[in-house]
Structure formats: C-alpha cells, structure tokens
Protein backbone atom coordinates (compact mmCIF):
# COMPACT_ATOMS: atom_id res chain seq x y z
CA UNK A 1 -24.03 21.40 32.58
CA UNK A 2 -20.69 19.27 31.57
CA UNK A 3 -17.98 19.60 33.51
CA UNK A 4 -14.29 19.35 32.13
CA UNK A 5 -14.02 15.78 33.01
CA UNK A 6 -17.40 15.05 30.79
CA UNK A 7 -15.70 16.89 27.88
CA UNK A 8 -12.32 14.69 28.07
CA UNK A 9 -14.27 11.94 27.95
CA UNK A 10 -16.56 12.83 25.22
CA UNK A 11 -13.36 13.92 23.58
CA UNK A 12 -11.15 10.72 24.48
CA UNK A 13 -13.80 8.71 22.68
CA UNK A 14 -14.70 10.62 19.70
CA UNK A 15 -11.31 10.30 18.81
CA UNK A 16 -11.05 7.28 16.91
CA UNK A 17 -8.21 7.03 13.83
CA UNK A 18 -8.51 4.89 10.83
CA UNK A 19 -7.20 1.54 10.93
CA UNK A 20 -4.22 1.59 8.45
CA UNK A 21 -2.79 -1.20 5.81
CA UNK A 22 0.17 -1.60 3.99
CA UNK A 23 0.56 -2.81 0.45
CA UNK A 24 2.25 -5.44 -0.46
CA UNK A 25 3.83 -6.07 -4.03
CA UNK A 26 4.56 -9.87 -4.73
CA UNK A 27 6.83 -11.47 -6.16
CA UNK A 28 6.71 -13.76 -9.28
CA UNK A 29 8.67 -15.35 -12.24
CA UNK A 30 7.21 -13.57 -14.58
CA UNK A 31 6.76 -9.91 -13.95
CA UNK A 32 10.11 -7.67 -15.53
CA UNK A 33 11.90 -5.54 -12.30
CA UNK A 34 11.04 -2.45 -15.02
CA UNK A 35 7.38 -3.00 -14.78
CA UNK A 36 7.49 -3.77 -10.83
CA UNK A 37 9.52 -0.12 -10.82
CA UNK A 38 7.28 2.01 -13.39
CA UNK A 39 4.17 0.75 -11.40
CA UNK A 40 5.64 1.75 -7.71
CA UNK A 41 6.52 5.26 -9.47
CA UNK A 42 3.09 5.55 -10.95
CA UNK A 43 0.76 4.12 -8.67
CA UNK A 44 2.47 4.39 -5.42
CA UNK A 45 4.48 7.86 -6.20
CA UNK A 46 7.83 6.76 -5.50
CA UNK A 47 11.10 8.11 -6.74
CA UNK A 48 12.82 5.86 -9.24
CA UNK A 49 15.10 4.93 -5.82
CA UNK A 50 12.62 4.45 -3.71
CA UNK A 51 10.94 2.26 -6.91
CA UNK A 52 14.35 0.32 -7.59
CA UNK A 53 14.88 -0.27 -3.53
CA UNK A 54 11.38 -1.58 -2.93
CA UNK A 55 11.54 -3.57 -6.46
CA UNK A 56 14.79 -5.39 -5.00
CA UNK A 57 13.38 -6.38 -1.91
CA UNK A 58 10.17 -7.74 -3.57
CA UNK A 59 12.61 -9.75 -5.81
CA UNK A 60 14.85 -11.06 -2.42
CA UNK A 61 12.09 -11.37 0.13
CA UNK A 62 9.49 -12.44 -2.09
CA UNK A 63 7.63 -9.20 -0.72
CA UNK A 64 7.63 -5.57 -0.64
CA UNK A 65 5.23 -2.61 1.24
CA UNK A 66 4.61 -0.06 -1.26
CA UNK A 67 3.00 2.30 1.28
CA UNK A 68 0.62 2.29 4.19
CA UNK A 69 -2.91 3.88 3.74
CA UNK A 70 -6.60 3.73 4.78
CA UNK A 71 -8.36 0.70 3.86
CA UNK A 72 -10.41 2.03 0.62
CA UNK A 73 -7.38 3.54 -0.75
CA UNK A 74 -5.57 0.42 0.10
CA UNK A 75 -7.96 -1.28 -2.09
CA UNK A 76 -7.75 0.82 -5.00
CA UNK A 77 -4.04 0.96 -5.19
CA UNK A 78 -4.43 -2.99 -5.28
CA UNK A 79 -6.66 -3.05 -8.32
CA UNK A 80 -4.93 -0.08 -9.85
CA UNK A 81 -1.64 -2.44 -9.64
CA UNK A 82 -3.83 -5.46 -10.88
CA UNK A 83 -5.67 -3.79 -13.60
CA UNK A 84 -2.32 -2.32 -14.86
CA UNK A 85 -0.81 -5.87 -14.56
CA UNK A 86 -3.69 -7.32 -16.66
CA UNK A 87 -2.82 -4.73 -19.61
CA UNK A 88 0.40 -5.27 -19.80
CA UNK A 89 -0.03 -9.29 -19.65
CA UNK A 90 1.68 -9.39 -16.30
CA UNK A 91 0.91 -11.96 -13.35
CA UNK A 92 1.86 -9.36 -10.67
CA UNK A 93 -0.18 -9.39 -7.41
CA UNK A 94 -0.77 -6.88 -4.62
CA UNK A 95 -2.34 -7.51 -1.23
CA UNK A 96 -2.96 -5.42 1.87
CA UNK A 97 -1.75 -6.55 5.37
CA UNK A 98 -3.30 -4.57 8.72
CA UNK A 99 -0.26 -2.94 10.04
C-alpha cells in the first residue's frame, strides 16, 4: 500500500512542464516596418501596439521576442513568418531562443 510520502513523490516527478522558447524577429535592411507589423498581428496575434512596439525594438536592437511558446509551436510560428516572408519577397528571419 503507498503511503502519502510515496504519492508526493510519484506526484513531484510526474510533474514535468514543457521547456518554453521565445521567438525572435530579426532585423534586416530590407524588410518594410509595415510588413514586420502585419506579420506580428497575424502570426503572433498582437495588437497593432503591441505590433508597432515590438517592430521598433527589432529595428533598434536588431531583435525582438514575438512571444514565448512550446517548442513545436515555436517552430511553426518560425516558418509561418518565413514562408510569409518568401511570398512577399522579404529577407525577414525568425529564430527561437530557450528562455
């Protein structure tokens, strides 16, 4: 029979979260601060403020996180934002970072 000690233990160990990852928008020379804002509103669901602020800090830090979220959504946000990039003759890059 388990005890209440077995169970916390059982339980302490089962309990294992996701790693997490943010996304990072890059910045380049080429990409318009419109396109860097429409995708951040339509990939990443940000308001057009949220969009605009993270768009400006990509632009002055060379860098920007866009969100944090498990690693295969990470991923697909990445080649949503590359894919979208592609179409619209873009050089814009995403990466993910572990946080």
């Amino acid at each position: 029979m388990a005890t209440n000690t077995d169970l916390e233990i059982i339980n302490e160990i089962s309990l294992k979260y996701p790693k997490k990852y943010k996304v990072l928008i890059l910045n380049d020379d080429y990409t318009s601060m419109e396109f860097v804002v429409d995708v951040l509103i339509n990939i990443f669901h940000k308001s057009y403020e949220e969009a605009e602020n993270i768009m400006l800090e990509v632009h002055k830090k060379d860098k920007g996180v866009c969100g944090v979220y498990t690693h295969e959504i990470a991923e697909t946000k990445i080649m949503q934002v590359h894919k979208k990039a592609r179409e619209n003759g873009f050089p814009l890059r995403a990466e993910m970072e572990e946080e």
